[in-house]
C-alpha atoms as a PDB file:
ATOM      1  CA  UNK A   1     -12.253  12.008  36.618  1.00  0.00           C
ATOM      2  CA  UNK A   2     -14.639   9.180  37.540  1.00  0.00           C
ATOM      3  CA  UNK A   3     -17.264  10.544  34.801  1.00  0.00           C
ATOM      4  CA  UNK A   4     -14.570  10.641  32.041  1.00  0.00           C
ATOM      5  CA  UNK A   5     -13.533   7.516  32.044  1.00  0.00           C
ATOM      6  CA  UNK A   6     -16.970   6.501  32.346  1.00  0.00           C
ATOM      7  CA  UNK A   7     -17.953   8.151  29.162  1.00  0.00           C
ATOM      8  CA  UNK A   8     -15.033   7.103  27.914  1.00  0.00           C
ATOM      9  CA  UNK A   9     -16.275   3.347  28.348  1.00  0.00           C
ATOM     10  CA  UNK A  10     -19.491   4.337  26.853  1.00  0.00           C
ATOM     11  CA  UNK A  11     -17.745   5.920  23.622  1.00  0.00           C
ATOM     12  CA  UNK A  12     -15.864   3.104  23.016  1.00  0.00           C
ATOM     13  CA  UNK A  13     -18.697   0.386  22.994  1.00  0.00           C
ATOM     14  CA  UNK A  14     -20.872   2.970  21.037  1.00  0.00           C
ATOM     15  CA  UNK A  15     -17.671   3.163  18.299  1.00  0.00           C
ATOM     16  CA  UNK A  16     -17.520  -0.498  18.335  1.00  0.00           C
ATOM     17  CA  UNK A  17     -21.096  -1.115  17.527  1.00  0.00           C
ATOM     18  CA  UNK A  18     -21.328   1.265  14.454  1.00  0.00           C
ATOM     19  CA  UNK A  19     -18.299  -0.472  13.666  1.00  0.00           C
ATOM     20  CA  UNK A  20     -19.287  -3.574  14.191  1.00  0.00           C
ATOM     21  CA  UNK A  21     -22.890  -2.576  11.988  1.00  0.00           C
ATOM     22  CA  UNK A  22     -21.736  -1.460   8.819  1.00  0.00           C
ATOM     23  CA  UNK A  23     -20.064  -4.715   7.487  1.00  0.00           C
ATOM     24  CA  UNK A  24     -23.382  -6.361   8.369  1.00  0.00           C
ATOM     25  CA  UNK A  25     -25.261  -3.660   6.384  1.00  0.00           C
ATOM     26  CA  UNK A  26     -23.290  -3.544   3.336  1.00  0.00           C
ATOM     27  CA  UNK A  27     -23.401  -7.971   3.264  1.00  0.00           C
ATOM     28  CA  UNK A  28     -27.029  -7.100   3.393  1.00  0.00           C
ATOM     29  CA  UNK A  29     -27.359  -4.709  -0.057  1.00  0.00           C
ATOM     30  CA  UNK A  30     -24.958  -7.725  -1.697  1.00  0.00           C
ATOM     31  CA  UNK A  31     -26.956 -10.391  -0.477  1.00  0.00           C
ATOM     32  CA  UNK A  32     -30.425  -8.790  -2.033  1.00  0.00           C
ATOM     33  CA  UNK A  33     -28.674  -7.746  -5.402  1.00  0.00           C
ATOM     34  CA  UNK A  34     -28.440 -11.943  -6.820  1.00  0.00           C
ATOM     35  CA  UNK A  35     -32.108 -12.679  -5.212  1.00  0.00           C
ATOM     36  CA  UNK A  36     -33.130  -9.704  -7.797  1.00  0.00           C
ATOM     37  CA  UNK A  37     -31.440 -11.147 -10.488  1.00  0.00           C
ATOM     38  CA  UNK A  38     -32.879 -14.925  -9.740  1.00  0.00           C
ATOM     39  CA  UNK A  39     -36.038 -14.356 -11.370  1.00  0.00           C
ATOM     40  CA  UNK A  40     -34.352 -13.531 -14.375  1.00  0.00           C
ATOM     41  CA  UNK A  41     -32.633 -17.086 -14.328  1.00  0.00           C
ATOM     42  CA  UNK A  42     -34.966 -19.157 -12.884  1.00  0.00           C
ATOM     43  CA  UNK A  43     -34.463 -23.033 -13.760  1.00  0.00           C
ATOM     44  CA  UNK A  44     -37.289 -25.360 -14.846  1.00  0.00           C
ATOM     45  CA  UNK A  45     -37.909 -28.267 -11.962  1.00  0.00           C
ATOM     46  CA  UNK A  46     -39.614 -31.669 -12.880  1.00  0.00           C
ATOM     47  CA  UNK A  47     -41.332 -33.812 -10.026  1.00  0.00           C
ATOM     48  CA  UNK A  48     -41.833 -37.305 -11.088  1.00  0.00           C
ATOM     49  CA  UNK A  49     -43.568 -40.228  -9.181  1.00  0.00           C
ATOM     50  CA  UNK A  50     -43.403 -43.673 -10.254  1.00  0.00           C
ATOM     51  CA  UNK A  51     -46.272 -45.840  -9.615  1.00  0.00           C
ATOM     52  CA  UNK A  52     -47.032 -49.633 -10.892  1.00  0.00           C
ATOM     53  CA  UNK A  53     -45.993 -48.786 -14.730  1.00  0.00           C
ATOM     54  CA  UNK A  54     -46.709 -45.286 -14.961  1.00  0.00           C
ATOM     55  CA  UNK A  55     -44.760 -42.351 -14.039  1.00  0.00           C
ATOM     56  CA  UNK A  56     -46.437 -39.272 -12.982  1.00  0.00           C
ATOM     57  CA  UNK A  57     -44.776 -35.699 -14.091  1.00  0.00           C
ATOM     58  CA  UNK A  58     -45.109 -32.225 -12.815  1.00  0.00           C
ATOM     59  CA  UNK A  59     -43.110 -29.516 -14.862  1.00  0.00           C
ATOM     60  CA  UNK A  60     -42.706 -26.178 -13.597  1.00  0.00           C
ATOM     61  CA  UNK A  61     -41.581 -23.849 -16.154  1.00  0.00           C
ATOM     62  CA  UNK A  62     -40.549 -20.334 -15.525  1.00  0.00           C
ATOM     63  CA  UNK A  63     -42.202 -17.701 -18.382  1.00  0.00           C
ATOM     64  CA  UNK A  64     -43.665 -20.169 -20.650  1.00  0.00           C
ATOM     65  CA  UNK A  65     -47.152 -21.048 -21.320  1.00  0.00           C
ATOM     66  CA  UNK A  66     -48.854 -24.516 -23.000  1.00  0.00           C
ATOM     67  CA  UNK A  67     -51.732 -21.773 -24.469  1.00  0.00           C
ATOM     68  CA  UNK A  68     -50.987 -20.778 -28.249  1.00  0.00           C
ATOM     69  CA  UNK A  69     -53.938 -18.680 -27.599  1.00  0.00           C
ATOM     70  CA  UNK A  70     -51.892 -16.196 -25.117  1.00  0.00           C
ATOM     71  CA  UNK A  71     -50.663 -12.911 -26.236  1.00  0.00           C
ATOM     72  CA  UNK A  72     -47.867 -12.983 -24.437  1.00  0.00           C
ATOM     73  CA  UNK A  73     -44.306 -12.517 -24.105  1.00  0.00           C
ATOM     74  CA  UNK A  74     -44.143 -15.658 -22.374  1.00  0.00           C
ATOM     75  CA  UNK A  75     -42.410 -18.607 -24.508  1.00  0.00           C
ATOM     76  CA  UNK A  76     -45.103 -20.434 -25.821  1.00  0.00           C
ATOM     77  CA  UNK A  77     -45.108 -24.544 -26.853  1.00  0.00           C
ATOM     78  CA  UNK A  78     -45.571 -27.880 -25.707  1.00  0.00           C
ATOM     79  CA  UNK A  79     -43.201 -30.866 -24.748  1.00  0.00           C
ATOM     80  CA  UNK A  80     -41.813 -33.833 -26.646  1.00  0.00           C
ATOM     81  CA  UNK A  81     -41.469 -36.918 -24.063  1.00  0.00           C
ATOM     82  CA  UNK A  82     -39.146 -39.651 -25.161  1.00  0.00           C
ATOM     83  CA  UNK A  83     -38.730 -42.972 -23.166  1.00  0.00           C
ATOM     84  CA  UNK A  84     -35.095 -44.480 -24.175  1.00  0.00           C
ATOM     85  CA  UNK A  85     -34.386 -42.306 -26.806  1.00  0.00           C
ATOM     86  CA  UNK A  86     -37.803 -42.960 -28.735  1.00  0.00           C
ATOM     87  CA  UNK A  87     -40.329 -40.411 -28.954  1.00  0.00           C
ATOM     88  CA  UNK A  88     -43.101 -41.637 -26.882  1.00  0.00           C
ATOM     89  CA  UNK A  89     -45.764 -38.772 -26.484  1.00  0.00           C
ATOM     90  CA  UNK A  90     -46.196 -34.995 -26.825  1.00  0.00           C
ATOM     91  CA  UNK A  91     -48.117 -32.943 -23.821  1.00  0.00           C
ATOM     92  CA  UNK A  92     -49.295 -29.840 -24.126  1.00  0.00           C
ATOM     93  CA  UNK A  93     -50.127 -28.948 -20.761  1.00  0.00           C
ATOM     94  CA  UNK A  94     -47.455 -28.932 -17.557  1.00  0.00           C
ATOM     95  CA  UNK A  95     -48.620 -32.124 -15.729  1.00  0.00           C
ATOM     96  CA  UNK A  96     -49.366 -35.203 -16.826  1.00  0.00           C
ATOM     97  CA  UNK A  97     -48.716 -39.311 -16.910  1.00  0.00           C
ATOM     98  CA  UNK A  98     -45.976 -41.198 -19.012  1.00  0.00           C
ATOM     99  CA  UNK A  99     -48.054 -45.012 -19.171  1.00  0.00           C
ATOM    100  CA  UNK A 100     -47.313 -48.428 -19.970  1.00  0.00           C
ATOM    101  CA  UNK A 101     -43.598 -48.346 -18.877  1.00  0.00           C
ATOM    102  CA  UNK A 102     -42.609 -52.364 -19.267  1.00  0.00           C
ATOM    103  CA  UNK A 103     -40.782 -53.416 -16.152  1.00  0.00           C
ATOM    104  CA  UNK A 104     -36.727 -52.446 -16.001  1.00  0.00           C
ATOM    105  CA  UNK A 105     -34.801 -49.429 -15.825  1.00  0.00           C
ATOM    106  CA  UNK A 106     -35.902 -46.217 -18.239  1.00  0.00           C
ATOM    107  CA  UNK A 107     -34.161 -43.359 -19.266  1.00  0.00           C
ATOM    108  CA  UNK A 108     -37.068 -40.643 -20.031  1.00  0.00           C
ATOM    109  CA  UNK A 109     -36.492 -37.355 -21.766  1.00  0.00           C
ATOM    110  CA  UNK A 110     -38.105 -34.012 -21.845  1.00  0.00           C
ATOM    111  CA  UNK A 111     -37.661 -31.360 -24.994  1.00  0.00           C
ATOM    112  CA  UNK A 112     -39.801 -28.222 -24.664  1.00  0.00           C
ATOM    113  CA  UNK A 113     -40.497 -27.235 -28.272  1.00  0.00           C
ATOM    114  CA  UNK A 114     -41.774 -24.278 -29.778  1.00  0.00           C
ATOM    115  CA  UNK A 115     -44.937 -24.121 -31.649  1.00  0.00           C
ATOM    116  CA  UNK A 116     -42.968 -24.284 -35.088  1.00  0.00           C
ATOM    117  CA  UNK A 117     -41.258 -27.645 -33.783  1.00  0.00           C
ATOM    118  CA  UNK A 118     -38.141 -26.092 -32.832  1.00  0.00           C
ATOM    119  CA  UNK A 119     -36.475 -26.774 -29.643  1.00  0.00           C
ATOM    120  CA  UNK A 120     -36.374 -24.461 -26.936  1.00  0.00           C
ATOM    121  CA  UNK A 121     -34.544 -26.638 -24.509  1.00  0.00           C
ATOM    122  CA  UNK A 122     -33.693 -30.610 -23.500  1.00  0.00           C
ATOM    123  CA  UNK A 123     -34.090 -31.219 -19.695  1.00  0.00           C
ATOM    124  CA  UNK A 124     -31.894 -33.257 -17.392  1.00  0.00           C
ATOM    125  CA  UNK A 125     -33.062 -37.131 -18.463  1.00  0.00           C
ATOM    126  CA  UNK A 126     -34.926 -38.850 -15.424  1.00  0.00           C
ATOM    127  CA  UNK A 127     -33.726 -41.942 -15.217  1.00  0.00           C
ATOM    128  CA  UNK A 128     -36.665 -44.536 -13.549  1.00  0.00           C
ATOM    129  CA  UNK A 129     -37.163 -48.086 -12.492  1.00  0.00           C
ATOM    130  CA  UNK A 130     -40.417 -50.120 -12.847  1.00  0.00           C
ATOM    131  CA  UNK A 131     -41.104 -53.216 -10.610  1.00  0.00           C
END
């Protein structure tokens, strides 16, 4: 009788694991599925430094290339940068300097354009103070 209740004990905890296991495994399969799909969304970040009257960007843009050259499916184009709603430079490459910022508070935009001028998208406006 000892034994059986014993192994009875051992049942139990054994039942209560698996039980306690399959939630956690079926979270796991839900948790991977949007990390897949991420890439497939993945949002364009800008860095931005300010220093004296220059402001230093870095773009990082998911699937699209500053080389016309490519033959790729990757978007392909360049980027329009306007300083308080005036165009101030175009950039074809994903890092570079916005200069000669007069001192005050600056509202700079980003467009990334398509070869034929079209618009592929308008980032988030940085907004950035000169001293």
């Amino acid at each position: 009788m000892k034994y059986v209740v014993h192994y009875g004990r051992h049942a139990l905890f054994i039942l209560f694991m698996v039980l306690c296991c399959i939630p956690v495994v079926g979270f796991g399969q839900s948790y991977q599925q949007p990390a897949q799909n991420h890439k497939d969304s993945e949002t364009v970040v800008v860095h931005h430094k300010v220093k004296g009257s220059s402001v230093f960007i870095e773009c990082l843009i998911p699937n699209f290339t500053f080389d016309d050259r490519k033959e790729t499916t990757e978007h392909k184009g360049y980027i329009d940068v306007y300083v308080d709603g005036k165009k101030h430079q175009t950039e074809h490459k994903a890092a570079f300097i916005v200069q000669d910022l007069s001192e005050g508070r600056h509202v700079i935009r980003f467009d990334i354009m398509r070869p034929d001028g079209g618009r592929y998208l308008t980032l988030e406006e940085l907004r950035v103070e000169i001293k």
